[in-house]
N, C-alpha and C. Protein backbone atom coordinates (compact mmCIF):
# COMPACT_ATOMS: atom_id res chain seq x y z
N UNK A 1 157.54 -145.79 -46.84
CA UNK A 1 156.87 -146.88 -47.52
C UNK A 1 155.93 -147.61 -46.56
N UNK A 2 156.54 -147.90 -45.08
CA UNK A 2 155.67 -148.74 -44.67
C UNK A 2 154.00 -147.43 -44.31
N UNK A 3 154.18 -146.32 -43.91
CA UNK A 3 153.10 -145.65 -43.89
C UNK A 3 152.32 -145.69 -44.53
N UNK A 4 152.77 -146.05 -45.96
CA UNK A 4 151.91 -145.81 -47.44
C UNK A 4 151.25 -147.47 -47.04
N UNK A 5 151.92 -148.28 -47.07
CA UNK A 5 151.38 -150.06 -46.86
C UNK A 5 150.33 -150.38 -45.39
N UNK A 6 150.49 -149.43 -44.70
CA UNK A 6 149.82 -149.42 -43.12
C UNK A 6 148.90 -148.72 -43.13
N UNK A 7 149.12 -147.82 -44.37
CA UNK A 7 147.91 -146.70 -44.42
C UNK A 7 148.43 -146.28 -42.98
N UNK A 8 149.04 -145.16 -42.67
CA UNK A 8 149.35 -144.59 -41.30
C UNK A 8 148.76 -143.02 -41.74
N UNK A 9 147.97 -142.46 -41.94
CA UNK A 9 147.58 -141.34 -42.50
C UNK A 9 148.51 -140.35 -40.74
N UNK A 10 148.49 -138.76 -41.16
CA UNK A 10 148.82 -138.19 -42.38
C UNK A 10 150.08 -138.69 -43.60
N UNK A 11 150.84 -139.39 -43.44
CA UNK A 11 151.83 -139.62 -44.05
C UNK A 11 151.74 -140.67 -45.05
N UNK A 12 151.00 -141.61 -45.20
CA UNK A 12 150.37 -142.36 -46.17
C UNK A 12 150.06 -141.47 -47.44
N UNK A 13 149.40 -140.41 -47.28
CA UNK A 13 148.96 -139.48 -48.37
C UNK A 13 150.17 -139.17 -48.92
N UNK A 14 151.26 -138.17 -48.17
CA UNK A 14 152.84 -138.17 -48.49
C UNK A 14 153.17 -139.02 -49.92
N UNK A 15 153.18 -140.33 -49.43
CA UNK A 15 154.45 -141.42 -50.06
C UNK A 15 152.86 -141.80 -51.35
N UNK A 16 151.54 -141.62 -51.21
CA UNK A 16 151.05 -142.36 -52.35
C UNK A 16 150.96 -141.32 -53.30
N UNK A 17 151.12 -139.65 -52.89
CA UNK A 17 151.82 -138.74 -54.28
C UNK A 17 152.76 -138.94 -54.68
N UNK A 18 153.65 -138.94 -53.93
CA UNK A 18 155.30 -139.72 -54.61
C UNK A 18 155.03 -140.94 -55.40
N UNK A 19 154.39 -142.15 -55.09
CA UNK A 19 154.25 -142.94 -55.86
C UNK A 19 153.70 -143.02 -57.34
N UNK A 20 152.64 -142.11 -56.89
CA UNK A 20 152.13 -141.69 -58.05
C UNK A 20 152.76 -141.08 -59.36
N UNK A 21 153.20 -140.40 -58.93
CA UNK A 21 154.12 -139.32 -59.49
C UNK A 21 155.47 -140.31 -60.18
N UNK A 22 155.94 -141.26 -59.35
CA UNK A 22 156.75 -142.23 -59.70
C UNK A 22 156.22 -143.03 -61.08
N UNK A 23 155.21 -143.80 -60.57
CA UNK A 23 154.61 -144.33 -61.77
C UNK A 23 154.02 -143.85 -63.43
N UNK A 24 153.76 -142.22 -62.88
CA UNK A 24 154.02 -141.57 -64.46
C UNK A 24 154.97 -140.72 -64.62
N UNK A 25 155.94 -141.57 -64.43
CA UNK A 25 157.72 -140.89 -64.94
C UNK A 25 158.27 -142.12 -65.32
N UNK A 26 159.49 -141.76 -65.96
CA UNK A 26 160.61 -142.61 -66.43
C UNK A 26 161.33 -142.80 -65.55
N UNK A 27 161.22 -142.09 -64.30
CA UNK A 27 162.14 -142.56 -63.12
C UNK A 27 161.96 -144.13 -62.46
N UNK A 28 162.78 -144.55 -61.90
CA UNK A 28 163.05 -145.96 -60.97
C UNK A 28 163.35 -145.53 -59.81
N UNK A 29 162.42 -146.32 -58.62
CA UNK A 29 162.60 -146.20 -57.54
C UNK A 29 163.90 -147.82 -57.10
N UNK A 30 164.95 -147.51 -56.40
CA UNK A 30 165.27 -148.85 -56.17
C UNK A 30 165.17 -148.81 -54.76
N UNK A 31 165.19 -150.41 -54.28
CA UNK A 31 164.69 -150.83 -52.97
C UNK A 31 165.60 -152.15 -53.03
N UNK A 32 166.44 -152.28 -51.68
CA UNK A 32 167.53 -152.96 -51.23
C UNK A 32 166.22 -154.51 -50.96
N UNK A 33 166.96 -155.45 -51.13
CA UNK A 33 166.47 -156.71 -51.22
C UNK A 33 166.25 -156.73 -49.36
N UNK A 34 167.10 -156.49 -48.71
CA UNK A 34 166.91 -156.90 -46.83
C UNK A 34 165.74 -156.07 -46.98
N UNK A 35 165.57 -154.50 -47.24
CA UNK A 35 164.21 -153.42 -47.16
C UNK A 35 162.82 -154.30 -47.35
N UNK A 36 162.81 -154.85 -48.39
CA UNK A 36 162.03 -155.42 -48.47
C UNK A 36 161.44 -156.83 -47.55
N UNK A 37 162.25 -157.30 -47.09
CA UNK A 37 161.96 -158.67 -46.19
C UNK A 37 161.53 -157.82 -45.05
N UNK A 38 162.27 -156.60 -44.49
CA UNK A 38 162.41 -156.15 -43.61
C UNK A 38 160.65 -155.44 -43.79
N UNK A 39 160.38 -155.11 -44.56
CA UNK A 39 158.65 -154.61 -44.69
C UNK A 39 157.94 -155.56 -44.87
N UNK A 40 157.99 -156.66 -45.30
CA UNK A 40 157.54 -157.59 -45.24
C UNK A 40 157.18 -158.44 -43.81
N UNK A 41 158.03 -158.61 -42.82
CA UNK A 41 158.63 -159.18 -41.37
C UNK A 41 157.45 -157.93 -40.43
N UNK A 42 157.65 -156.88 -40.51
CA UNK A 42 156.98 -155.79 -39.99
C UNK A 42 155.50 -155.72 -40.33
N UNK A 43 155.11 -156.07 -42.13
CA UNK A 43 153.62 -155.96 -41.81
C UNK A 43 153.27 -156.92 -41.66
N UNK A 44 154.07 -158.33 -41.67
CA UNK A 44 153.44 -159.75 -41.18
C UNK A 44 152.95 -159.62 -39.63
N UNK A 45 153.82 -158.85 -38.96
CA UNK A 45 153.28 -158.57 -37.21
C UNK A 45 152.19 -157.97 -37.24
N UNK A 46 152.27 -156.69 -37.43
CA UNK A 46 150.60 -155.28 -37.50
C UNK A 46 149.76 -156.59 -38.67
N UNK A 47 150.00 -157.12 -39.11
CA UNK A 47 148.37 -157.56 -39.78
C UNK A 47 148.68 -159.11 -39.30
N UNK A 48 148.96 -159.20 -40.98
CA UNK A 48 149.09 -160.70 -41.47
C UNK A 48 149.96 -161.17 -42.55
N UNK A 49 150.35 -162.73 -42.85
CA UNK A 49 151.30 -163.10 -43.95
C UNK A 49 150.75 -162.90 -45.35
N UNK A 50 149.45 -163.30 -45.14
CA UNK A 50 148.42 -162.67 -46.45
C UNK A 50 148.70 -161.23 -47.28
N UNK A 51 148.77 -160.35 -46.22
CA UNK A 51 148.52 -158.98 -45.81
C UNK A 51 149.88 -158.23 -46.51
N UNK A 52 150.97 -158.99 -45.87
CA UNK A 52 152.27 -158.37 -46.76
C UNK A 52 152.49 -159.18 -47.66
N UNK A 53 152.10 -160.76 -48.25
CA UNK A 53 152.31 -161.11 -49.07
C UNK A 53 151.78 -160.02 -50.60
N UNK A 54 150.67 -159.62 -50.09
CA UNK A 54 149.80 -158.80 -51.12
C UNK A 54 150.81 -157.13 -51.32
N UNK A 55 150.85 -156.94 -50.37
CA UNK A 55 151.90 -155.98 -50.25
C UNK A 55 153.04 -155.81 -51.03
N UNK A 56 154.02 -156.71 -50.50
CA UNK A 56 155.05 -156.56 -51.37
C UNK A 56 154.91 -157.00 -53.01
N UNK A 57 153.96 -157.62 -53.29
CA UNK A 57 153.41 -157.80 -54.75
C UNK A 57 153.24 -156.33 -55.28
N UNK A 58 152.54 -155.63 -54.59
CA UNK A 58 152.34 -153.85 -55.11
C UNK A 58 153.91 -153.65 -54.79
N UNK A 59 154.71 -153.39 -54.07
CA UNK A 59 155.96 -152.48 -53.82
C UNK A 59 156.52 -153.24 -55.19
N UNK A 60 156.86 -154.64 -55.46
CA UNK A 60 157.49 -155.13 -56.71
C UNK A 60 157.23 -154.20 -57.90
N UNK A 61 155.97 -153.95 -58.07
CA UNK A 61 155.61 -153.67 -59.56
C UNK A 61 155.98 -152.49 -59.51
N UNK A 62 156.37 -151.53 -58.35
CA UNK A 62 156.61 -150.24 -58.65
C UNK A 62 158.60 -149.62 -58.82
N UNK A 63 158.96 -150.44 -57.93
CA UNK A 63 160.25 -150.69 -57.96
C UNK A 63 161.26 -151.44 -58.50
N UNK A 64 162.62 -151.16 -58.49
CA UNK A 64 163.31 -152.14 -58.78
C UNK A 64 164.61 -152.60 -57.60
N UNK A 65 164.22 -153.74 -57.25
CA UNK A 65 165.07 -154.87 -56.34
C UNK A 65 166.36 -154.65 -56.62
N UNK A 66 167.13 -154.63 -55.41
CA UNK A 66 168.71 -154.03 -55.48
C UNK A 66 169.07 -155.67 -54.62
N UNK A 67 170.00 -156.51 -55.33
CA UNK A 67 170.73 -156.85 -53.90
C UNK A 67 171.47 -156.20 -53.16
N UNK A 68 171.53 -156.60 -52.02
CA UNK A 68 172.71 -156.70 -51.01
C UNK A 68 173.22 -157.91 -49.96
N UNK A 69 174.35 -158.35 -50.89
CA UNK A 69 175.24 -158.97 -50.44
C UNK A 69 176.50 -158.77 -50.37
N UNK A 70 177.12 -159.63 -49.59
CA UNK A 70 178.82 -159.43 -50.09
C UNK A 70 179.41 -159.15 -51.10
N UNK A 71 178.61 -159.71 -52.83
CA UNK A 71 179.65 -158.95 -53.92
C UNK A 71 179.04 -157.52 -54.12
N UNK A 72 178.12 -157.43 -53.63
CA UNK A 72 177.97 -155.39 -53.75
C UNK A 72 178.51 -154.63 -51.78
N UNK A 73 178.30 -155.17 -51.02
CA UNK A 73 179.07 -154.25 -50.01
C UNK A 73 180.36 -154.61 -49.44
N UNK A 74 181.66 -155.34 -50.05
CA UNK A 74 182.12 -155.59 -50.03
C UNK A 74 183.12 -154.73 -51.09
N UNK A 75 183.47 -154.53 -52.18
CA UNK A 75 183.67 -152.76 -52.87
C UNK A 75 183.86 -151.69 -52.40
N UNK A 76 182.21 -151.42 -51.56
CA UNK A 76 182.20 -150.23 -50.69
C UNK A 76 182.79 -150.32 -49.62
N UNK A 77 182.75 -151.53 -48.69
CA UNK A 77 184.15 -151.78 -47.86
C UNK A 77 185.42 -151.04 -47.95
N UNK A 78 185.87 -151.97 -48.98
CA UNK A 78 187.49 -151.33 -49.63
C UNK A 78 187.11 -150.22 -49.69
N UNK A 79 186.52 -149.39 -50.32
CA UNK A 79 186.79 -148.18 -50.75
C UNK A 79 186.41 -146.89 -49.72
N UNK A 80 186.07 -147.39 -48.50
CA UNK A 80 185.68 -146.78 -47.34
C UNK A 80 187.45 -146.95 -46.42
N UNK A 81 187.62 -147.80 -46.39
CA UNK A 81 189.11 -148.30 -45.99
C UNK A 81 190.05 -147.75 -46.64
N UNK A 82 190.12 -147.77 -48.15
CA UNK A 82 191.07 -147.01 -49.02
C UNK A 82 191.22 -145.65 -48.76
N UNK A 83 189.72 -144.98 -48.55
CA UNK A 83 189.72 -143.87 -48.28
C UNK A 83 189.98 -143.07 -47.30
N UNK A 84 189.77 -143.94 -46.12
CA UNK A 84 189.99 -143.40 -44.83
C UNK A 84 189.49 -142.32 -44.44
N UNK A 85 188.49 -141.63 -44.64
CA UNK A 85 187.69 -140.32 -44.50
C UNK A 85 188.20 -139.77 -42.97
N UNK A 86 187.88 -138.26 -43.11
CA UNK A 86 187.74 -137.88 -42.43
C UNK A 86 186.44 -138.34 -41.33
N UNK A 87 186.72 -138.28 -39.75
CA UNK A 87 185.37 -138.91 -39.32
C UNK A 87 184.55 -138.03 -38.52
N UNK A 88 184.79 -136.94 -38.92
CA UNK A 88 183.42 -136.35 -39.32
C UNK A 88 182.33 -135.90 -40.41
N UNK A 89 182.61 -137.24 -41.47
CA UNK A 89 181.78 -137.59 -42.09
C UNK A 89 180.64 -138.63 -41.68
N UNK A 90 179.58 -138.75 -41.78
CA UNK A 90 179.22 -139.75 -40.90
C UNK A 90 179.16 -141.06 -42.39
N UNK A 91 178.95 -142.04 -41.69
CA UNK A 91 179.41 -143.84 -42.41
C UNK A 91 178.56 -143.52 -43.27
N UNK A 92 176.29 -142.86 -43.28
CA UNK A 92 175.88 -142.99 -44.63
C UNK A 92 176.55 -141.77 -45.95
N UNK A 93 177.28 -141.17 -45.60
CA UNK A 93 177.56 -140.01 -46.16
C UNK A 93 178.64 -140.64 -47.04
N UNK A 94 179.92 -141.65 -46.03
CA UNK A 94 181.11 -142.06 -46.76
C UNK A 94 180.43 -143.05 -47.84
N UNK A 95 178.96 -143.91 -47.33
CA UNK A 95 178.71 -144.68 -48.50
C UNK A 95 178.47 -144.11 -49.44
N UNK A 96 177.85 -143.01 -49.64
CA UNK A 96 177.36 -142.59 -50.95
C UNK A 96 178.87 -142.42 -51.63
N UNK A 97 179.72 -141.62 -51.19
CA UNK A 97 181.01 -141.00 -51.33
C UNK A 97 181.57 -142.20 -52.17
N UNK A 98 181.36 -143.45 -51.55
CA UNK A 98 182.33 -144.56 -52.16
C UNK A 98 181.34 -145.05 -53.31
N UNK A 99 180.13 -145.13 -53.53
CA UNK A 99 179.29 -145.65 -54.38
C UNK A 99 179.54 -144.70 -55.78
N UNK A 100 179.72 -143.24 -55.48
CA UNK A 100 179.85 -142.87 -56.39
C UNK A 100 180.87 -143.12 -56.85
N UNK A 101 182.09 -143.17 -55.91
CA UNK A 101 183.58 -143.60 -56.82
C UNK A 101 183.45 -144.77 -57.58
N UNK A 102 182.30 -145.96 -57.05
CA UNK A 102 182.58 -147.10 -57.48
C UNK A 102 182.01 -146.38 -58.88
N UNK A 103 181.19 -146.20 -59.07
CA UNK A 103 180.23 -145.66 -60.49
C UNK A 103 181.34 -145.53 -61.57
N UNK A 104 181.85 -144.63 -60.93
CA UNK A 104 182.77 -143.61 -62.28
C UNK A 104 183.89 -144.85 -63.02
C-alpha cells in the first residue's frame, strides 16, 4: 500500500492493478485501524500532513476499517493460550488458526 501512496514504482504499478481489480469486484479489502495511522505517520515524514491526509481519504473509500483493540485481540489471546500450539508454528500462522476458530 504504502508503494502504491509513494508512488515507489516498480511496485506502485503492482498494488494499483490489485486495486483496481478490487474496485470492480464484490470483494472487500480490510485494513486494521493501527495500519492505517501507521501509513498515515510514515507518509506525514516522506511528504506532508496534507499529503497523507489526502491519502488516507483514497485508502478509506477503497477499504474497510477493522479495529484493533482489546475486545478483538483479546479472544485471540485466549484462544492462542487455550490452544497451546505447537511452536513451530510461527505466532502469524497461530493467529489466523485462532481467528478462524473464533469465526466458526
Amino acid at each position: 500500500m504504502l508503494d502504491f501512496l509513494l508512488d515507489r514504482k516498480p511496485f506502485s504499478r503492482d498494488v494499483a492493478v490489485f486495486l483496481n481489480h478490487l474496485s470492480n469486484s464484490d470483494l472487500v479489502l480490510d485494513v486494521a485501524s493501527i495500519s492505517l495511522q501507521n501509513i498515515n505517520y510514515i507518509i506525514a515524514k516522506a511528504k506532508n500532513r496534507k499529503s497523507a491526509h489526502l491519502k488516507i481519504s483514497k485508502i478509506n473509500s477503497l477499504v474497510n476499517v477493522l479495529n484493533v483493540g482489546q475486545k478483538e485481540i483479546h479472544p485471540i489471546y485466549l484462544n492462542l493460550k487455550i490452544l497451546k500450539m505447537d511452536s513451530k508454528i510461527s505466532v502469524p500462522q497461530k493467529i489466523i488458526i485462532a481467528s478462524l476458530l473464533l469465526a466458526m
